[in-house]
C-alpha atoms as a PDB file:
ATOM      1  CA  UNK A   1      32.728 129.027  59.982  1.00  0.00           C
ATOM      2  CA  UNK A   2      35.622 130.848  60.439  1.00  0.00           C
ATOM      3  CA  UNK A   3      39.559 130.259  60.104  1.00  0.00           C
ATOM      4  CA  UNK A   4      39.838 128.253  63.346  1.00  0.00           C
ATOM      5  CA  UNK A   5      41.742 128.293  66.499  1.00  0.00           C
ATOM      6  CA  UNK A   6      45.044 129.563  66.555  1.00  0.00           C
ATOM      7  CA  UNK A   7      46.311 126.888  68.937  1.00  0.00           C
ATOM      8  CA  UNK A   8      44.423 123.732  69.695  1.00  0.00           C
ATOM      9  CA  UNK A   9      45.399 121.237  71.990  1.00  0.00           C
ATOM     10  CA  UNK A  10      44.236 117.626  71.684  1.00  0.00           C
ATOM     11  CA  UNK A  11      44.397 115.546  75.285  1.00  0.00           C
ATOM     12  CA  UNK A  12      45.077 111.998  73.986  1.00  0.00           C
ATOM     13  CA  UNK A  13      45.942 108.813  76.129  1.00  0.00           C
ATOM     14  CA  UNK A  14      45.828 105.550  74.497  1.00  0.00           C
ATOM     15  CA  UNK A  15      42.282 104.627  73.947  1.00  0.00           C
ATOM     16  CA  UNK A  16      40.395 104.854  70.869  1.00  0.00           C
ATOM     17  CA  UNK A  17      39.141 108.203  71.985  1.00  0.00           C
ATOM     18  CA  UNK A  18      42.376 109.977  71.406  1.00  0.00           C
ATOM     19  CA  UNK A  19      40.886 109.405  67.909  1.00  0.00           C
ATOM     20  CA  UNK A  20      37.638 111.083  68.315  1.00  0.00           C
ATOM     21  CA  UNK A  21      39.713 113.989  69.854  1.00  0.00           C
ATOM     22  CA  UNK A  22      41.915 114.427  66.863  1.00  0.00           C
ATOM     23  CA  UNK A  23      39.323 114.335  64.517  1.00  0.00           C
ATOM     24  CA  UNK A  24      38.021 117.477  65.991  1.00  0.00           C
ATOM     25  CA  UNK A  25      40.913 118.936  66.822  1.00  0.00           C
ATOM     26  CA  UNK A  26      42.188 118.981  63.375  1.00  0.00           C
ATOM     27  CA  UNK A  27      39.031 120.711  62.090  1.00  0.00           C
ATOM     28  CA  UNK A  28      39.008 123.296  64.607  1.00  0.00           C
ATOM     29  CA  UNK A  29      42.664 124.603  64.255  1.00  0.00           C
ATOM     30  CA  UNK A  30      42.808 127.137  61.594  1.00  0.00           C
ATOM     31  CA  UNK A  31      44.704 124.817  58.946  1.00  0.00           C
ATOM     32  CA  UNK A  32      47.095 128.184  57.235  1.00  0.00           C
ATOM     33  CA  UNK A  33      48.421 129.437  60.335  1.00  0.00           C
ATOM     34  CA  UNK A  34      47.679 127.505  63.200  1.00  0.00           C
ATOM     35  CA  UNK A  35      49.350 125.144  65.564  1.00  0.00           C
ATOM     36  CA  UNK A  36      48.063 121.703  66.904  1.00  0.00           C
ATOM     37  CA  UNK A  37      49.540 120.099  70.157  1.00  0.00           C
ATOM     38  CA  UNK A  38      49.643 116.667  71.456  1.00  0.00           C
ATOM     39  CA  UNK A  39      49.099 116.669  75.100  1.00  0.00           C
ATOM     40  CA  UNK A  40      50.110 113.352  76.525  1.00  0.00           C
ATOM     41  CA  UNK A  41      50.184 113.042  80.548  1.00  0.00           C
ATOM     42  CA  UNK A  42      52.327 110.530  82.475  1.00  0.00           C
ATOM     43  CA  UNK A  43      50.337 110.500  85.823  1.00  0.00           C
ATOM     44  CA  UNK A  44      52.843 109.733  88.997  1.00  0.00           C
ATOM     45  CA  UNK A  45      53.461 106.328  90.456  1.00  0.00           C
ATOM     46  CA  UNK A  46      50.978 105.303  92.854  1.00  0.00           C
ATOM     47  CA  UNK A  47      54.130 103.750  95.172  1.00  0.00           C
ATOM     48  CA  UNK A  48      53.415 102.093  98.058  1.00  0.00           C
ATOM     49  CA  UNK A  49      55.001 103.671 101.298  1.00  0.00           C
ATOM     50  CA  UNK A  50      56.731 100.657 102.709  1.00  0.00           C
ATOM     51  CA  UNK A  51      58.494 100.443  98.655  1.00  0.00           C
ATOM     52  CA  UNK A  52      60.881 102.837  97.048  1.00  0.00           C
ATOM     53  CA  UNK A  53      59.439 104.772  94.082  1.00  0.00           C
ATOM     54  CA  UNK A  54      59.641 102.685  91.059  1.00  0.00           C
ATOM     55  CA  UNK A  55      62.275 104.133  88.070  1.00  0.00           C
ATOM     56  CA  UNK A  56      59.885 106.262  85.657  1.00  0.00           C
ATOM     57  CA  UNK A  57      62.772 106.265  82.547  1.00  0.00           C
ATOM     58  CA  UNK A  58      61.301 103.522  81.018  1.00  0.00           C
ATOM     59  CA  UNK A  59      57.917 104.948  81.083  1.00  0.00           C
ATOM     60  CA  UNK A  60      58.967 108.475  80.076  1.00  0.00           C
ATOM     61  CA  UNK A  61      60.749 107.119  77.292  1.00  0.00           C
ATOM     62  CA  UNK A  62      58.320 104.657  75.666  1.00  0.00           C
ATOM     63  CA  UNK A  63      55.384 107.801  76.364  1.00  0.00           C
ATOM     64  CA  UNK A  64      57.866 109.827  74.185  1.00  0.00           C
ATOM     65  CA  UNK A  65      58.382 107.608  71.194  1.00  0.00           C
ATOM     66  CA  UNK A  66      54.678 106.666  70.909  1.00  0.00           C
ATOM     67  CA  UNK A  67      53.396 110.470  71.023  1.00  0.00           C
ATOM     68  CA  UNK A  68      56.226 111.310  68.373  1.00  0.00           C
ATOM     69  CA  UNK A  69      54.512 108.471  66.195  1.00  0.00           C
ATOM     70  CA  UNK A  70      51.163 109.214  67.025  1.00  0.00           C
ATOM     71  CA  UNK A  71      52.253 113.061  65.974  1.00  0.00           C
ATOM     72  CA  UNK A  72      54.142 112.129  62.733  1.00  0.00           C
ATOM     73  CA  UNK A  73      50.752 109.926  61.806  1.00  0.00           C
ATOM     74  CA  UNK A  74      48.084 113.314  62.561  1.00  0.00           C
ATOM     75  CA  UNK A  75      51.159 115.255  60.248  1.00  0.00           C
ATOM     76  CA  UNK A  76      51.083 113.332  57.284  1.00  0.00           C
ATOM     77  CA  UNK A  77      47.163 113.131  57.295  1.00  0.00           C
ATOM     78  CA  UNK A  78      46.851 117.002  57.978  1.00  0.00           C
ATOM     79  CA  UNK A  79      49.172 117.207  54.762  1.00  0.00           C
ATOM     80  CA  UNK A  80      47.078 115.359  52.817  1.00  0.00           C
ATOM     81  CA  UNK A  81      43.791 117.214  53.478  1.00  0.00           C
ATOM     82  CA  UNK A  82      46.157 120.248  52.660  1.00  0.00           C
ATOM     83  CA  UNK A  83      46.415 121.833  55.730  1.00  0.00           C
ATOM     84  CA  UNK A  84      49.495 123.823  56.872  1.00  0.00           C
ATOM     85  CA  UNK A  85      48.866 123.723  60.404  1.00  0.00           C
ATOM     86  CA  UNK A  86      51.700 122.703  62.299  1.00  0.00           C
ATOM     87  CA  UNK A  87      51.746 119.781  64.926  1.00  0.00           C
ATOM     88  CA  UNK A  88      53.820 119.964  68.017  1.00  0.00           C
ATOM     89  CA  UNK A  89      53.667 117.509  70.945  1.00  0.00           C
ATOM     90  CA  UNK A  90      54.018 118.143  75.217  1.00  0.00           C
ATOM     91  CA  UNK A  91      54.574 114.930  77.594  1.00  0.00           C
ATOM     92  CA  UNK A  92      53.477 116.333  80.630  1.00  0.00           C
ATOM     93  CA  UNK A  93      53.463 114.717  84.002  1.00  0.00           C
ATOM     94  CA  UNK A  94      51.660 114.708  87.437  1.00  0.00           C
ATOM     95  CA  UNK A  95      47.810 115.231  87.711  1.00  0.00           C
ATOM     96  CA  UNK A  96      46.207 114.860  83.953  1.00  0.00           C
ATOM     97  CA  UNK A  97      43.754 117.789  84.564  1.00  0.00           C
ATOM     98  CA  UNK A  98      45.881 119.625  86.913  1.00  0.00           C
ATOM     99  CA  UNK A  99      48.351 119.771  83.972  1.00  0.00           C
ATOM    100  CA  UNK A 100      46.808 120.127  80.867  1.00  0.00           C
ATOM    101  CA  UNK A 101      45.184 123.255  82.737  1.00  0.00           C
ATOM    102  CA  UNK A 102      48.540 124.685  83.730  1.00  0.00           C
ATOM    103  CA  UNK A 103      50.453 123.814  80.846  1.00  0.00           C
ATOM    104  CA  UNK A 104      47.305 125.531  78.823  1.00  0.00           C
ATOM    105  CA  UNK A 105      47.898 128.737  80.636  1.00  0.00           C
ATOM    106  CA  UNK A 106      51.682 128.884  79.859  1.00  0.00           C
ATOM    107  CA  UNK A 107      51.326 127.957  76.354  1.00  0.00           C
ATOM    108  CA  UNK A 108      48.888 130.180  75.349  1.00  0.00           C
ATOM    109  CA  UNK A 109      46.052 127.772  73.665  1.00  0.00           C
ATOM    110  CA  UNK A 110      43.028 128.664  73.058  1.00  0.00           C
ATOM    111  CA  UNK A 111      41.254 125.519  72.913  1.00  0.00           C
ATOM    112  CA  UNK A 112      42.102 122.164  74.774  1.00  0.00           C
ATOM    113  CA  UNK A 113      40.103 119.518  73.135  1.00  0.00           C
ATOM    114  CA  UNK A 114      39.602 116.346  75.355  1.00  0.00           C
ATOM    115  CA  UNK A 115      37.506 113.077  75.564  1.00  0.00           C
ATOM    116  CA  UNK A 116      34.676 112.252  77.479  1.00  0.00           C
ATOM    117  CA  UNK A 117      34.144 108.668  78.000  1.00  0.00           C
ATOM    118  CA  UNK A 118      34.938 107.281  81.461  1.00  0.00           C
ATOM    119  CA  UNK A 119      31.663 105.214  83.258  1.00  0.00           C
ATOM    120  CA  UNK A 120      29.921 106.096  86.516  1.00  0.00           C
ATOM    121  CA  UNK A 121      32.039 103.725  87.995  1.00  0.00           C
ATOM    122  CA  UNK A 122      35.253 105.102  86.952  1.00  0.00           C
ATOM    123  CA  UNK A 123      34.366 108.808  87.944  1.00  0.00           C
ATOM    124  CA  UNK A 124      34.007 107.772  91.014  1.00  0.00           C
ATOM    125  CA  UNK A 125      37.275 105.999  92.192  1.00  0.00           C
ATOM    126  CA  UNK A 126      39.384 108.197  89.195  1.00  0.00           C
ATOM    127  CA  UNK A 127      37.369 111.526  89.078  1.00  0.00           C
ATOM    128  CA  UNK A 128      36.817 112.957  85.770  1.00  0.00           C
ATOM    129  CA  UNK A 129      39.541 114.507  84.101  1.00  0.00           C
ATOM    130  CA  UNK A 130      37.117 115.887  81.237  1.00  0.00           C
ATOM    131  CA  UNK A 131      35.143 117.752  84.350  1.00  0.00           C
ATOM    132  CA  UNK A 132      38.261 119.056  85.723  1.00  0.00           C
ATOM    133  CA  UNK A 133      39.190 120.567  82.782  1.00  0.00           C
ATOM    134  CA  UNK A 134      36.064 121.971  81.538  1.00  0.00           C
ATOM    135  CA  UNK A 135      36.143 123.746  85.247  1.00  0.00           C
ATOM    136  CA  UNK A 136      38.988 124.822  85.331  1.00  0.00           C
ATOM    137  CA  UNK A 137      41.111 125.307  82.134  1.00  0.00           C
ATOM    138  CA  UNK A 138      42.031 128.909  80.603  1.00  0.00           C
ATOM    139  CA  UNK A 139      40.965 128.857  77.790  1.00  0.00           C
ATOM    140  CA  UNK A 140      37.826 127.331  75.964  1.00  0.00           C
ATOM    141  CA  UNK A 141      36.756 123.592  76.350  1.00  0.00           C
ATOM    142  CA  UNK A 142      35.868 121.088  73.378  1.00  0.00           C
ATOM    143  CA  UNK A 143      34.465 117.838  75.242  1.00  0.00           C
ATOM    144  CA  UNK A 144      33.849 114.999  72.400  1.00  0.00           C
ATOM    145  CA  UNK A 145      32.028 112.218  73.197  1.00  0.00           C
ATOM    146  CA  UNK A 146      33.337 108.752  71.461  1.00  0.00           C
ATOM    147  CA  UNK A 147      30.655 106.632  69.128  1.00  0.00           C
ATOM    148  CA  UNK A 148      28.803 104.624  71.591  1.00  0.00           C
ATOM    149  CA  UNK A 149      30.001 101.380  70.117  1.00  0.00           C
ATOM    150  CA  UNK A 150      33.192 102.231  71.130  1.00  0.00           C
ATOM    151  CA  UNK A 151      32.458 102.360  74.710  1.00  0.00           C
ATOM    152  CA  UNK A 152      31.645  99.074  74.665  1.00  0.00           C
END
């Protein structure tokens, strides 16, 4: 195998999946000289019409510090398997496919690395982000599938 992906970005949300992801991620970046983001996506508030859009601060904020920990965790381990690669994070917000695609495009990556482990049941009222992506991104596609025990 070669050096690895200049830029990989990993598509983590809060489920043990965001584990899976990393795990690949951090053996597909090239680990002398290349660069692994954190993509994090705040979707919108689903507000009702009839109530005022709730205050998203709160959320923002609280997505921030937990991707800056979940960042400084992937750099210390990335250290001590000796790579040099260096870890950056993006909170993005809006549509999760719609803007890991677009923010993919501006960033130049060249691979987005993302989870695929929602049911039947949740395709179908959420769609599938994984799908979306692997349709539509800019770059190449890296769709890891979580151990089965974890999907429970």
């Amino acid at each position: 195998m070669g050096p690895g992906y200049r830029h990989v970005a990993c598509c983590i949300e809060g489920s043990s999946a965001s584990d899976a992801v990393i795990d690949a991620g951090t053996r597909l970046v090239d680990g002398h000289e290349g660069t692994l983001t954190l993509l994090h996506v705040v979707p919108p508030p689903m507000a009702v019409l009839a109530l005022p859009a709730p205050d998203m601060s709160a959320v923002y904020a609280e997505a921030e510090a937990w991707l800056a920990q979940r960042a400084e965790s992937v750099r210390a381990a990335m250290r001590a398997g000796g790579s040099e690669a260096a870890v950056q994070t993006a909170l993005l917000e809006g549509h999760p496919g719609i803007a890991v695609c677009e923010w993919a495009g501006h960033h130049d990556a060249d691979l987005i690395v993302a989870a695929s482990h929602r049911g039947l049941f949740d395709r179908a009222l959420l769609g599938s982000f994984a799908g979306y992506v692997a349709y539509h991104a800019p770059c190449a596609v890296h769709l890891v599938r979580p151990v089965a025990a974890e999907k429970g």
